[in-house]
C-alpha atoms as a PDB file:
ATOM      1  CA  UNK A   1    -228.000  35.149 179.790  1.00  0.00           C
ATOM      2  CA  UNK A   2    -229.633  35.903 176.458  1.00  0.00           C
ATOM      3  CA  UNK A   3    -232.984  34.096 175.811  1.00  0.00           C
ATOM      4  CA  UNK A   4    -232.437  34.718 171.844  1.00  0.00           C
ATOM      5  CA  UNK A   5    -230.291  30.980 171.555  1.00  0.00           C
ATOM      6  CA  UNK A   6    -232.592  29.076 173.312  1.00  0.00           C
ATOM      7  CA  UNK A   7    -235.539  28.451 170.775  1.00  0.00           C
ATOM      8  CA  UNK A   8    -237.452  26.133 169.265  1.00  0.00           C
ATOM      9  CA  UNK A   9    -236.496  25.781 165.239  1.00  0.00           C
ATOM     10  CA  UNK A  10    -238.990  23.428 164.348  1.00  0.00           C
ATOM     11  CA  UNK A  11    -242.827  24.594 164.267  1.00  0.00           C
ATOM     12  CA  UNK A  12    -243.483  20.905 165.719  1.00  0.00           C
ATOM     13  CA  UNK A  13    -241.555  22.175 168.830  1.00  0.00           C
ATOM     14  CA  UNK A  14    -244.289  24.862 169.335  1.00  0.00           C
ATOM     15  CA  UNK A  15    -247.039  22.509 169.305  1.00  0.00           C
ATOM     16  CA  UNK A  16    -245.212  19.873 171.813  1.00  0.00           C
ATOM     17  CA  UNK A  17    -244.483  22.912 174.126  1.00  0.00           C
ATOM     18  CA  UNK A  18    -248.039  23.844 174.183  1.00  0.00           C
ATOM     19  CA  UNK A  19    -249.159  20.515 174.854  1.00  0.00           C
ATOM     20  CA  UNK A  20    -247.164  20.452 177.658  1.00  0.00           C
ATOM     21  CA  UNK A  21    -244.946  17.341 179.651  1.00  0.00           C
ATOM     22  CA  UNK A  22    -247.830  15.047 180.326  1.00  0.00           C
ATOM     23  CA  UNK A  23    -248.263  13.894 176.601  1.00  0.00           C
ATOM     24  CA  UNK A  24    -245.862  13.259 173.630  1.00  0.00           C
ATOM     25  CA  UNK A  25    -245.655  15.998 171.130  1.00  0.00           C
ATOM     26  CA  UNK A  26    -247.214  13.251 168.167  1.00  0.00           C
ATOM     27  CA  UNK A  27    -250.380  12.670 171.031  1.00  0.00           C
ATOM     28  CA  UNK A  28    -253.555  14.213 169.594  1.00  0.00           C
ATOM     29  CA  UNK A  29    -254.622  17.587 171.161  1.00  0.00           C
ATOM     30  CA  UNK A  30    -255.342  16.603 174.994  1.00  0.00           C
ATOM     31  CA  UNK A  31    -258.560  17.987 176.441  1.00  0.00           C
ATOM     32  CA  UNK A  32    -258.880  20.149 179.529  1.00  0.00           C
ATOM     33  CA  UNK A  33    -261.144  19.861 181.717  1.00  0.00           C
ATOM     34  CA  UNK A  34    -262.325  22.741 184.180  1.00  0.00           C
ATOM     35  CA  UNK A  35    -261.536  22.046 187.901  1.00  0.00           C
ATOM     36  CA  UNK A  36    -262.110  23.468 191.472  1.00  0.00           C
ATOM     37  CA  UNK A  37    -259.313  25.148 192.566  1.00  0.00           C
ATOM     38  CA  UNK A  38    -257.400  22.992 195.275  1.00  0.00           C
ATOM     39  CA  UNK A  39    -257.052  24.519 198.550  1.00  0.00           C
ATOM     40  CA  UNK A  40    -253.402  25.082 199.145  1.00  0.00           C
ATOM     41  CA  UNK A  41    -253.361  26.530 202.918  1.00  0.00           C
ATOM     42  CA  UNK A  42    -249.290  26.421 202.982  1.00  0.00           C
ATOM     43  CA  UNK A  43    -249.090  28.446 199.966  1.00  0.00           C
ATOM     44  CA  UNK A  44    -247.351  31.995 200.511  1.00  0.00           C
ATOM     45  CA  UNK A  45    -247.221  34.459 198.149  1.00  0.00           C
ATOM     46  CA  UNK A  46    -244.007  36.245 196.487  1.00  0.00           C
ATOM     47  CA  UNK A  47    -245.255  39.541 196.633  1.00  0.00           C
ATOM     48  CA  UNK A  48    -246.652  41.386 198.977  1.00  0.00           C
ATOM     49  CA  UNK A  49    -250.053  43.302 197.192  1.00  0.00           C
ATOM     50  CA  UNK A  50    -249.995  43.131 193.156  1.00  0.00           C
ATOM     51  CA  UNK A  51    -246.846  41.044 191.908  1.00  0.00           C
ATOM     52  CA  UNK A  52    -245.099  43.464 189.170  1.00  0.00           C
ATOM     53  CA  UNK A  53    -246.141  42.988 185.773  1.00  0.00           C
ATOM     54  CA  UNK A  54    -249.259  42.001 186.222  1.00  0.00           C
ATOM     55  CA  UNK A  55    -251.031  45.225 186.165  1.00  0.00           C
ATOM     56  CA  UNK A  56    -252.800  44.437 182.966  1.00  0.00           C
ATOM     57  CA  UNK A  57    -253.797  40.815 183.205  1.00  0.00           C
ATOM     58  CA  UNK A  58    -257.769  40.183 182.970  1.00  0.00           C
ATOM     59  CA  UNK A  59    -258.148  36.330 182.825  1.00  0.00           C
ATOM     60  CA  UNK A  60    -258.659  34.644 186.599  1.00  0.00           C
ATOM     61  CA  UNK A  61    -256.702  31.841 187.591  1.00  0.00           C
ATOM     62  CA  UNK A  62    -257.817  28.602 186.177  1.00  0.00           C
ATOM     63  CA  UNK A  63    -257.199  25.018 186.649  1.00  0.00           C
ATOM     64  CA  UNK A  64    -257.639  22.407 184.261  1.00  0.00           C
ATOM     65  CA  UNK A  65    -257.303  18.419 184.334  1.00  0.00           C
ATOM     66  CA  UNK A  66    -255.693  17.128 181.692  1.00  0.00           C
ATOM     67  CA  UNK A  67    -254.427  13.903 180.549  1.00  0.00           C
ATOM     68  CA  UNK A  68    -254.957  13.062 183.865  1.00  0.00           C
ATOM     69  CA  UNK A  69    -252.698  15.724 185.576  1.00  0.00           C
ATOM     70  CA  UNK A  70    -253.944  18.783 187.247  1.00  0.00           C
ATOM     71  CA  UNK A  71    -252.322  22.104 185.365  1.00  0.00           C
ATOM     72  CA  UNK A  72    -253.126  26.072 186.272  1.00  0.00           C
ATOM     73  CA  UNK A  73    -253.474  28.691 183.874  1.00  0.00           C
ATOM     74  CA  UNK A  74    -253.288  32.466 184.056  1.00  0.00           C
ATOM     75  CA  UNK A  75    -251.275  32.801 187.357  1.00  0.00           C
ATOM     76  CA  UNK A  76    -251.702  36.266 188.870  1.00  0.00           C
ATOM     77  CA  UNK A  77    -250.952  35.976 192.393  1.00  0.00           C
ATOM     78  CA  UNK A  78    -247.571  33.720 192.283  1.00  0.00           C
ATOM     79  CA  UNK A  79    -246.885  31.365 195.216  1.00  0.00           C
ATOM     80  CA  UNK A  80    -244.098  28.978 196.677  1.00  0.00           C
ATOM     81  CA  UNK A  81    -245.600  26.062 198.931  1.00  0.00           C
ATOM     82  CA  UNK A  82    -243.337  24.294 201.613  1.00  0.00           C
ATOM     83  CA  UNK A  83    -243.187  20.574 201.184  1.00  0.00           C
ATOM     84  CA  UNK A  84    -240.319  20.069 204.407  1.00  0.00           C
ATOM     85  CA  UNK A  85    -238.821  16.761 205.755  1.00  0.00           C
ATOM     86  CA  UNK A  86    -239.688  15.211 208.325  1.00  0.00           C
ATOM     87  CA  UNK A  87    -238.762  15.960 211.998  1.00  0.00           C
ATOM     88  CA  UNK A  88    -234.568  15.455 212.827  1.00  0.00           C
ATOM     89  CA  UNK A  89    -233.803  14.282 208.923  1.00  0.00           C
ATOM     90  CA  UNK A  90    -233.303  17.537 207.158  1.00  0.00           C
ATOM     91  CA  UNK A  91    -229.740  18.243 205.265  1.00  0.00           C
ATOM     92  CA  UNK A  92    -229.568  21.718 205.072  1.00  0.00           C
ATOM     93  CA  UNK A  93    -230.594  21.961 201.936  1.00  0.00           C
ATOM     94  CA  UNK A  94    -232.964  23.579 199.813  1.00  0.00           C
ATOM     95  CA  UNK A  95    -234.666  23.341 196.123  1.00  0.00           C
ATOM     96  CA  UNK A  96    -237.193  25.286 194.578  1.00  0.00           C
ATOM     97  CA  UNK A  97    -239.624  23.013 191.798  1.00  0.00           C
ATOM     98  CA  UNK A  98    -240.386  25.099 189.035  1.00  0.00           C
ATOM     99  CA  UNK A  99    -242.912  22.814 186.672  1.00  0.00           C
ATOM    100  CA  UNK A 100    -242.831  23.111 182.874  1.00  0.00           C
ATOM    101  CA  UNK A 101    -246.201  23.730 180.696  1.00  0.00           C
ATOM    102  CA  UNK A 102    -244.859  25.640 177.562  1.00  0.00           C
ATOM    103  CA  UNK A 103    -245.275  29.133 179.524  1.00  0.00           C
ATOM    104  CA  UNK A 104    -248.886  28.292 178.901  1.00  0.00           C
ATOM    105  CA  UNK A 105    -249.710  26.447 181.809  1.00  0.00           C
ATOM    106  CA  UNK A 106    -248.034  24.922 185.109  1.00  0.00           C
ATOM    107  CA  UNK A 107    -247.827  20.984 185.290  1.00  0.00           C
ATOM    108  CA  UNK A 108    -248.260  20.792 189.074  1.00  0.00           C
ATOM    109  CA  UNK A 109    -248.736  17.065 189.284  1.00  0.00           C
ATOM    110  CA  UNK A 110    -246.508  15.953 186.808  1.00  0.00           C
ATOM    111  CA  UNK A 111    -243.820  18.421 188.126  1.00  0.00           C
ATOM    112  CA  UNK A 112    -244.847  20.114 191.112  1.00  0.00           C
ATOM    113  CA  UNK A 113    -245.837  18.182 194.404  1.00  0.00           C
ATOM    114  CA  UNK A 114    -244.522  14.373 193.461  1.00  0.00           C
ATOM    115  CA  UNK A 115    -241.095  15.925 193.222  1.00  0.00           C
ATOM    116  CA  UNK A 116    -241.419  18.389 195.974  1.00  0.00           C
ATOM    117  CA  UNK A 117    -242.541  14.756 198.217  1.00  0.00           C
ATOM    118  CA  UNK A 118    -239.176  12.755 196.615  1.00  0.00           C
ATOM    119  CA  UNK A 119    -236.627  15.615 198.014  1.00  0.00           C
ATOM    120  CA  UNK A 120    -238.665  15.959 201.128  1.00  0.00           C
ATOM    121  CA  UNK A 121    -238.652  12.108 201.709  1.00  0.00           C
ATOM    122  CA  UNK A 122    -235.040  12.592 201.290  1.00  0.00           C
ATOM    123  CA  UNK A 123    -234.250  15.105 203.333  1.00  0.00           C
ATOM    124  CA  UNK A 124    -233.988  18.046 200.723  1.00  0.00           C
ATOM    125  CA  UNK A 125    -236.790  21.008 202.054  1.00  0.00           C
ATOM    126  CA  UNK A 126    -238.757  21.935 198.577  1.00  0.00           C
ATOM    127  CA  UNK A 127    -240.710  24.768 197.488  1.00  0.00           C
ATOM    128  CA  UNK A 128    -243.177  24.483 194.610  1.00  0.00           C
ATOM    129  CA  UNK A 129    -243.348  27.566 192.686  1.00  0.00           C
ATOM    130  CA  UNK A 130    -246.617  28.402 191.336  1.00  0.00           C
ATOM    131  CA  UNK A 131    -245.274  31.238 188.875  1.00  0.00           C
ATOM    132  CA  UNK A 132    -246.717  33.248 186.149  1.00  0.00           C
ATOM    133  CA  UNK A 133    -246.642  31.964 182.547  1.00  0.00           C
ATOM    134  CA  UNK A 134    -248.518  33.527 179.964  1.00  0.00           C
ATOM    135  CA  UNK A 135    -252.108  34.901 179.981  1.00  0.00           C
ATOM    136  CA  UNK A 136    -254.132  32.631 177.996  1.00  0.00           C
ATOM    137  CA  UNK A 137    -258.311  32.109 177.570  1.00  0.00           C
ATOM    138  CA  UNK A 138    -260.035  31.375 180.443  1.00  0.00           C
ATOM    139  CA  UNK A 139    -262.236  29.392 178.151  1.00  0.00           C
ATOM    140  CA  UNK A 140    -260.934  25.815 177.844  1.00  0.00           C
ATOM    141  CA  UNK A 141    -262.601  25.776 173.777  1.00  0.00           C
ATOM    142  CA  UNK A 142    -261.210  29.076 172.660  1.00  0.00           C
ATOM    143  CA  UNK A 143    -257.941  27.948 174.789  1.00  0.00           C
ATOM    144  CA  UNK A 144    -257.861  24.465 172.627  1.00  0.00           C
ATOM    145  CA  UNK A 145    -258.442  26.603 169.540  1.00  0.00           C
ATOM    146  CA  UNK A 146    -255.755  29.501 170.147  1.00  0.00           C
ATOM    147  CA  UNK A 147    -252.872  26.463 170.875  1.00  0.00           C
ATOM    148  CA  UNK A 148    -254.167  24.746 167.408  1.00  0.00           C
ATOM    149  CA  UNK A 149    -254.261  27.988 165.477  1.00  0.00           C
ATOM    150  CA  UNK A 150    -250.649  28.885 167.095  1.00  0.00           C
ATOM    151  CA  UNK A 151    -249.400  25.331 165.614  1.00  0.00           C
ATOM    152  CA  UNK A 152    -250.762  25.982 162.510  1.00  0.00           C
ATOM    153  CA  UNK A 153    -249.013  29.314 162.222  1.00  0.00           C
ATOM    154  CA  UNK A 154    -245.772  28.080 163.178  1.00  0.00           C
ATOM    155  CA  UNK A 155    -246.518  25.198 160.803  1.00  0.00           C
ATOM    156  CA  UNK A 156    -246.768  27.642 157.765  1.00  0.00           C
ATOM    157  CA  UNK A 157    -242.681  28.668 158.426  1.00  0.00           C
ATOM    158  CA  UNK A 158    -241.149  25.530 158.896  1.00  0.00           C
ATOM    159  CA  UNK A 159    -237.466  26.949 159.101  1.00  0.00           C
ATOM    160  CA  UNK A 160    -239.158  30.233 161.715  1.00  0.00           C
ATOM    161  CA  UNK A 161    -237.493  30.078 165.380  1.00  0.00           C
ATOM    162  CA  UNK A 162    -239.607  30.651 167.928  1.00  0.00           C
ATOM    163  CA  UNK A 163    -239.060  31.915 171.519  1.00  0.00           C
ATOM    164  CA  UNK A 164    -239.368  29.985 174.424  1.00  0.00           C
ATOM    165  CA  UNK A 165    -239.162  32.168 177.579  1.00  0.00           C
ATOM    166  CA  UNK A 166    -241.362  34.319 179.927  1.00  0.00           C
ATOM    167  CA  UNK A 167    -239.656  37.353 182.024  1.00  0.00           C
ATOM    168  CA  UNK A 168    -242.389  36.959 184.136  1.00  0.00           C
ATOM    169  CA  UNK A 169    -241.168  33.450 185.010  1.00  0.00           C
ATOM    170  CA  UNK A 170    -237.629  34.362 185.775  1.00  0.00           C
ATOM    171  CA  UNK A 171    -238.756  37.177 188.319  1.00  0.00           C
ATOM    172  CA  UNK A 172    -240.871  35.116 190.195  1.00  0.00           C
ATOM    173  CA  UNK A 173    -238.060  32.484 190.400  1.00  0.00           C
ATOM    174  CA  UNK A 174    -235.675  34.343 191.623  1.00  0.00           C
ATOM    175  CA  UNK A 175    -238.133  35.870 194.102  1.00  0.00           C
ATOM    176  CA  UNK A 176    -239.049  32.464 195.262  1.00  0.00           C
ATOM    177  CA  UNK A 177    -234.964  32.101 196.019  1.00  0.00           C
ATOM    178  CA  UNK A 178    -234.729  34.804 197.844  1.00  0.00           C
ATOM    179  CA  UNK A 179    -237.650  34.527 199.895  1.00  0.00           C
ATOM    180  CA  UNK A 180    -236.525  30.816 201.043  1.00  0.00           C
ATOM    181  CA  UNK A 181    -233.033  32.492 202.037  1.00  0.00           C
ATOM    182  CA  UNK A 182    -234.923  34.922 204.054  1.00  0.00           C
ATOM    183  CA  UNK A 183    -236.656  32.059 205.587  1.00  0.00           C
ATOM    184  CA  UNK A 184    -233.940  30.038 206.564  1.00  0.00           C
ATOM    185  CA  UNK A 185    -234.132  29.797 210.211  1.00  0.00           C
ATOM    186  CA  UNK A 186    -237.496  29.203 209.605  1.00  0.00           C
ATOM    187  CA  UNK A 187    -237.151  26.190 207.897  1.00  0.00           C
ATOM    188  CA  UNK A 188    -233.794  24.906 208.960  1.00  0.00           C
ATOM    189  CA  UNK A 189    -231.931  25.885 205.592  1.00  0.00           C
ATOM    190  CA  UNK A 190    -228.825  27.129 204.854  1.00  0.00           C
ATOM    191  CA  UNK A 191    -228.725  29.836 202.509  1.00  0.00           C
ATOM    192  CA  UNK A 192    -225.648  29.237 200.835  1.00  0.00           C
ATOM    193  CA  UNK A 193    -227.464  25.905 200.152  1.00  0.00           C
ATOM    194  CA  UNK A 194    -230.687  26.905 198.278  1.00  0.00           C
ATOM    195  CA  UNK A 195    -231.254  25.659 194.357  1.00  0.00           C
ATOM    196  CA  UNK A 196    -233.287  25.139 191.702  1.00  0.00           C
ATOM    197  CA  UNK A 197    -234.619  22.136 189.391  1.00  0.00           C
ATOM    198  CA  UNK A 198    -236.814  23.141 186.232  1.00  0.00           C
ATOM    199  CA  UNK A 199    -238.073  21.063 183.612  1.00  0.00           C
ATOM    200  CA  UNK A 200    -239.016  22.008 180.104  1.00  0.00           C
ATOM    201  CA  UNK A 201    -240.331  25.655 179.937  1.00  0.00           C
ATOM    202  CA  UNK A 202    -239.348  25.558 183.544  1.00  0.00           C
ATOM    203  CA  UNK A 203    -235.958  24.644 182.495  1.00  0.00           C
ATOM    204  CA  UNK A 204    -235.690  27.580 180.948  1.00  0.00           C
ATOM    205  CA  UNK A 205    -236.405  29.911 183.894  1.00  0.00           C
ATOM    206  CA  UNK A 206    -233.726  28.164 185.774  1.00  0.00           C
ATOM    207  CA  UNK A 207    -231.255  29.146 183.757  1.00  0.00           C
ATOM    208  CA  UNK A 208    -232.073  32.467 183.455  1.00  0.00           C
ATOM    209  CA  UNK A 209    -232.209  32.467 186.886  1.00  0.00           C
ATOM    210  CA  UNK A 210    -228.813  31.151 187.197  1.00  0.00           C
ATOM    211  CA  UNK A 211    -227.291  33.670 185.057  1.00  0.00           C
ATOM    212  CA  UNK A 212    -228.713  36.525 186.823  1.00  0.00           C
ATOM    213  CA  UNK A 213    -227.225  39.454 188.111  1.00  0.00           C
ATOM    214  CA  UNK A 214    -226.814  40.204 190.529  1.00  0.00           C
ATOM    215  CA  UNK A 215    -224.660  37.069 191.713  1.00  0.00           C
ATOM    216  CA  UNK A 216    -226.066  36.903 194.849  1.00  0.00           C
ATOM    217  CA  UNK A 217    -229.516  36.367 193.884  1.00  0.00           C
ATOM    218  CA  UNK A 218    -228.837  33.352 191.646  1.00  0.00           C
ATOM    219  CA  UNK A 219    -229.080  29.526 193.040  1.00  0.00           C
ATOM    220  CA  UNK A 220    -226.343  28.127 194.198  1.00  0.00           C
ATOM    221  CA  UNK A 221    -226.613  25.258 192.222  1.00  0.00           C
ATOM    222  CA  UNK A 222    -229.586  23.846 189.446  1.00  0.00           C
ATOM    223  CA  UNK A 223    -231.010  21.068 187.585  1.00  0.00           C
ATOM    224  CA  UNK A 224    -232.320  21.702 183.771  1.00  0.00           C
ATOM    225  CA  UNK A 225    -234.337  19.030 183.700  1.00  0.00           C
ATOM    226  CA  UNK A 226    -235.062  18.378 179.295  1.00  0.00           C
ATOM    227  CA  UNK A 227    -234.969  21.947 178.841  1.00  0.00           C
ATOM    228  CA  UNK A 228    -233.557  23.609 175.110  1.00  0.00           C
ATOM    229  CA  UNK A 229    -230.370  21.725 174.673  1.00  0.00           C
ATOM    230  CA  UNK A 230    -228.825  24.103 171.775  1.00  0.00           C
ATOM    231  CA  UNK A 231    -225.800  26.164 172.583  1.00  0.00           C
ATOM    232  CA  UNK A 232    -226.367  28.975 175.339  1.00  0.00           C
ATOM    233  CA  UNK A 233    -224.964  32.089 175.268  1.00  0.00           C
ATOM    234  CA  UNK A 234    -221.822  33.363 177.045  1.00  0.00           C
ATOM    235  CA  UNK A 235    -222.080  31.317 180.781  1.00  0.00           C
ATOM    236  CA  UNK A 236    -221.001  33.740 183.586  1.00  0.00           C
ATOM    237  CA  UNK A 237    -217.307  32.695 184.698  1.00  0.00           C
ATOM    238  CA  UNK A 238    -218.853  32.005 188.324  1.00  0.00           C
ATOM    239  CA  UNK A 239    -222.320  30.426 186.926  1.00  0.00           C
ATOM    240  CA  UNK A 240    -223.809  28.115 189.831  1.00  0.00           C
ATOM    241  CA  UNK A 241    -223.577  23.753 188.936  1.00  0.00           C
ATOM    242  CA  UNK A 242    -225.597  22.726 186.507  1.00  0.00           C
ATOM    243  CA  UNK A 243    -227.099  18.781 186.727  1.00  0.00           C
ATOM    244  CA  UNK A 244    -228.576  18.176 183.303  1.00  0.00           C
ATOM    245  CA  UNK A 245    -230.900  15.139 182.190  1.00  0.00           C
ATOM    246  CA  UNK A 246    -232.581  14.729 179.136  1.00  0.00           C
ATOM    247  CA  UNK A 247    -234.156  11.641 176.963  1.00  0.00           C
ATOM    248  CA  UNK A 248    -232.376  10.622 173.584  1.00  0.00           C
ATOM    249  CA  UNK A 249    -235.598  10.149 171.938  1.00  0.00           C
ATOM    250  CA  UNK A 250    -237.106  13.402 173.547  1.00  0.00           C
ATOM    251  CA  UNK A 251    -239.113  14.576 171.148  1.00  0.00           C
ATOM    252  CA  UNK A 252    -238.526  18.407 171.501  1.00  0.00           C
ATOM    253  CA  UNK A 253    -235.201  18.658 172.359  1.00  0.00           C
ATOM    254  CA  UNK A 254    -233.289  15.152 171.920  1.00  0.00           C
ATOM    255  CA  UNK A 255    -232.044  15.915 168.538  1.00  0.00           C
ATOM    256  CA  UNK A 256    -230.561  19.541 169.437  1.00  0.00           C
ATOM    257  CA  UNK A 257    -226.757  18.070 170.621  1.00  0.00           C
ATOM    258  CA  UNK A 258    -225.486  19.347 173.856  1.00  0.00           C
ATOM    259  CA  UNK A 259    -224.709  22.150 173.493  1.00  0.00           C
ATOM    260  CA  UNK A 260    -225.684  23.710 176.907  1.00  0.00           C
ATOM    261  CA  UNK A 261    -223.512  21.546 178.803  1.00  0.00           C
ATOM    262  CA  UNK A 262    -220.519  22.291 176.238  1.00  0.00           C
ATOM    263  CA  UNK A 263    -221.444  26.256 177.030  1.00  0.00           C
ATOM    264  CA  UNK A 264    -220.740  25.096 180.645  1.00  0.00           C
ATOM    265  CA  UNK A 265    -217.912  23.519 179.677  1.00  0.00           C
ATOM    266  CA  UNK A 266    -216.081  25.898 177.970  1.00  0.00           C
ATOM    267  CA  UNK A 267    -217.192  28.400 180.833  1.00  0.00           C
ATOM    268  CA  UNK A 268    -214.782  25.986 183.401  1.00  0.00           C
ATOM    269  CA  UNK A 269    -218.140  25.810 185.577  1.00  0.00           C
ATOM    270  CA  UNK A 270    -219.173  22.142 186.961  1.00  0.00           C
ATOM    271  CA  UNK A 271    -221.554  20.337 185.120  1.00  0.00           C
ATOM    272  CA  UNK A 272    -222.822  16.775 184.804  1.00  0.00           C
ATOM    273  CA  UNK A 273    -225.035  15.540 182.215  1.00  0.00           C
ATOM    274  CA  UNK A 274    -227.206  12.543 182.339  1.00  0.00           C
ATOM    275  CA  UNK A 275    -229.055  11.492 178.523  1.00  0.00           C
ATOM    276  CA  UNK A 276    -231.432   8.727 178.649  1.00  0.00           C
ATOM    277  CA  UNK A 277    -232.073   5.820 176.418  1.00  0.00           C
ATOM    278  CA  UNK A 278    -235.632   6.279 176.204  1.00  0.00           C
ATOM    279  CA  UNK A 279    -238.439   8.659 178.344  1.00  0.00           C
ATOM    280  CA  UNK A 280    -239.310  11.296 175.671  1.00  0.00           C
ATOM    281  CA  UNK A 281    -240.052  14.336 176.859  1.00  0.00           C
ATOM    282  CA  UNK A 282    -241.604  15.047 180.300  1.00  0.00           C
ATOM    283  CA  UNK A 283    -240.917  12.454 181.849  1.00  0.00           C
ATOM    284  CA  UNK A 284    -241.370  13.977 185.621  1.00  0.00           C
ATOM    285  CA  UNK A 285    -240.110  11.274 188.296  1.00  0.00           C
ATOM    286  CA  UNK A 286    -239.719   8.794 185.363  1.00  0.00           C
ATOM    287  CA  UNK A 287    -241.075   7.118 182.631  1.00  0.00           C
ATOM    288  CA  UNK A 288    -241.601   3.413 184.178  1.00  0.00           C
ATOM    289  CA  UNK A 289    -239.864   0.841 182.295  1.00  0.00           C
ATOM    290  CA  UNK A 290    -236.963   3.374 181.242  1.00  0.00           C
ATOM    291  CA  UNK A 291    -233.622   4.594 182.856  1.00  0.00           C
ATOM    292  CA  UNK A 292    -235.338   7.881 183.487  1.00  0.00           C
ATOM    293  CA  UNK A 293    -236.647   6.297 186.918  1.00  0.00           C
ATOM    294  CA  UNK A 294    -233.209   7.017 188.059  1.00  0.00           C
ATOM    295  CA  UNK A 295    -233.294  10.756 187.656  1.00  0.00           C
ATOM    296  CA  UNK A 296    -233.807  11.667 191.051  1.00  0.00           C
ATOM    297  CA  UNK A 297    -231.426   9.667 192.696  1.00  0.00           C
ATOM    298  CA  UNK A 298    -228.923  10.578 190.461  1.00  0.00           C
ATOM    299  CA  UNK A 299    -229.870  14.340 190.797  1.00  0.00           C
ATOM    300  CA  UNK A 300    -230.132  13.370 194.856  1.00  0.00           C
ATOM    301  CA  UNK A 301    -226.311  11.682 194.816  1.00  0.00           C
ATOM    302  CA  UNK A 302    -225.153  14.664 192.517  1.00  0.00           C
ATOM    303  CA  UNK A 303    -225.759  17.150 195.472  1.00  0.00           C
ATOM    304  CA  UNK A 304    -224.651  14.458 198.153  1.00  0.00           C
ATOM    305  CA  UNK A 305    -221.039  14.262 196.191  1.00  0.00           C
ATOM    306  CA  UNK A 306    -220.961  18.011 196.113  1.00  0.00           C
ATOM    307  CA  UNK A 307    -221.352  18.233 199.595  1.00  0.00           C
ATOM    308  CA  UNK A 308    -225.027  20.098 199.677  1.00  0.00           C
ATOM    309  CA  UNK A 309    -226.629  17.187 201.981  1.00  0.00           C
ATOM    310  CA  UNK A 310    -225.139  17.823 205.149  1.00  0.00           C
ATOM    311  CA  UNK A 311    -227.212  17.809 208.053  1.00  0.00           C
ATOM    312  CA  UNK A 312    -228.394  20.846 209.085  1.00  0.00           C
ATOM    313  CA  UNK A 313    -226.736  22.414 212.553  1.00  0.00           C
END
C-alpha cells in the first residue's frame, strides 16, 4: 500500500491532526500538562534490546494530560499491554488497539485502555499498542509552539498535501501482530483470529499493516476507525476485512467521500462501512447523545457475523 493517497489536502487538516482525537479541529490549542508516568506492570515490549529505527532518537518518553485525557509522546521503547477476558468467556479472538494522536502523540485514554476494557468485557482478548510516532519536544511550551508554527506553515499553502503516516508506526504494528500469534496458547487465541482496530493516525497504520507483505504477517481482519477516507491505492486481491466507521460531520475527514471502502470494493475484498450522523472526529467509544455510541457493538456483531467470536477450544 502506498502512503502517497492518503493525505491531508487542507492545511486545517494538519492542525486537527496535531491536536489530536480528544478535541475538535475549530477547539483552541489544548494545553498539556506534564504527568508521572503510569506504571504499566503488564506491558511487554516488541523488541528485544533497541527497537529498529530508533538509534537516533534523543527526547525521553513523556506523558502529558490533556483535555482531560492522558497522551505519551516520544515513544522509544514500544509496548503491547494485555487487557484479557475474564475466566471461561473468551472467543478466540484477538485485536490489537492502536490509538490515534496525529503521529505526534498516543491518545491512550481516549483510544487505548476504554476500548481494550469494551472487547475484553466482551470476550475479545486486546492488546494496546504503545507504538512510536514521531519525536517531538520534550518541552510541553516549545511542543505547543512547534504544532502552532507547523499550522501556520501549512496555512501559508492552502492547496499543499501533506503526509499523514509514520513507518515507524506500521513496524511496530505488525510486530505487535505477530508477537500475539506467538502468544497464542498463552492467552487462549487463535492465530488465524488476530486483528486490528485504529483510529485516526492510527487508522492509518492499520492499513498499512493490512496491506503488508508478506501476507502472513498482516491481520486477519481490521477496523479503520475515521481514518483518511480518500481513494487508496491498489488493495491487494487477498486484503484482510475491513469494518469502517466514520462521522458525517467529521471535521478532518467527513467531506473526503468514500473512497477507501470503494478501493475495497473494486478489490472484491469484504467491507462494511458505517457513517454517522453526527460525532466529529475522535469520537473513541462514542460521542454521547450521537449514533456513534453504537460503534462498538456494531464493530463487535461485525466479527460475530463473520464467524471470529467463537469460543475458544
Amino acid at each position: 500500500m502506498t502512503t502517497k493517497l492518503l493525505k491531508l489536502t487542507r492545511a486545517t487538516g494538519l492542525f486537527a491532526a496535531l491536536l489530536a482525537q480528544a478535541v475538535p479541529a475549530a477547539a483552541q490549542m489544548p494545553e498539556f500538562k506534564r504527568i508521572p508516568a503510569p506504571v504499566d506492570a503488564a506491558a511487554i515490549p516488541l523488541y528485544a534490546g533497541q527497537a529498529p529505527g530508533s538509534e537516533t532518537r534523543t527526547e525521553p518518553e513523556v506523558w502529558d494530560m490533556m483535555s482531560g485525557n492522558r497522551v505519551v509522546r516520544n515513544v522509544g521503547r514500544p509496548t503491547i499491554t494485555p487487557v484479557l477476558p475474564a475466566a471461561g468467556k473468551a472467543s478466540g479472538a484477538a485485536v490489537v488497539i492502536v490509538p490515534g494522536g496525529g503521529f505526534k502523540f498516543l491518545s491512550m485514554d481516549g483510544e487505548g485502555w476504554p476500548i481494550a476494557r469494551w472487547l475484553a468485557d466482551h470476550g475479545i482478548a486486546a492488546f494496546v499498542l504503545k507504538y512510536r510516532p514521531n519525536e517531538t519536544p520534550g518541552d510541553e511550551a516549545t511542543f505547543t509552539q512547534k504544532m502552532i508554527a507547523d499550522f501556520m506553515k501549512a496555512m501559508s499553502d492552502p492547496n499543499a498535501t501533506l503526509p499523514l503516516n509514520e513507518p515507524l508506526a506500521t513496524a511496530d504494528t505488525l510486530q505487535a501482530i505477530k508477537l500475539v500469534r506467538e502468544g497464542a496458547a498463552k492467552w487462549q487465541i487463535d492465530p488465524a483470529r488476530v486483528g486490528l482496530i485504529g483510529f485516526s493516525a492510527g487508522a492509518v497504520a492499520t492499513l498499512e499493516a493490512a496491506t503488508a507483505s508478506p501476507v502472513a504477517a498482516r491481520p486477519n481482519f481490521f477496523g479503520y476507525i475515521y481514518g483518511p477516507m480518500a481513494a487508496a491505492a491498489a488493495v491487494p486481491a487477498d486484503a484482510p476485512p475491513m469494518f469502517v466507521a466514520i462521522a458525517m460531520d467529521d471535521s478532518l475527514f467527513g467531506k473526503q467521500g468514500f473512497g477507501i471502502v470503494e478501493s475495497w470494493r473494486a478489490a472484491k475484498r469484504p467491507v462494511e462501512l458505517h457513517a454517522y450522523e453526527k460525532g466529529d472526529h475522535g469520537f473513541g467509544l462514542g460521542k454521547p447523545g450521537t449514533t456513534t455510541m453504537m460503534m462498538m457493538p456494531e464493530f463487535n456483531a461485525w466479527l460475530d457475523a463473520r464467524g471470529l467470536l467463537r469460543p475458544a477450544k
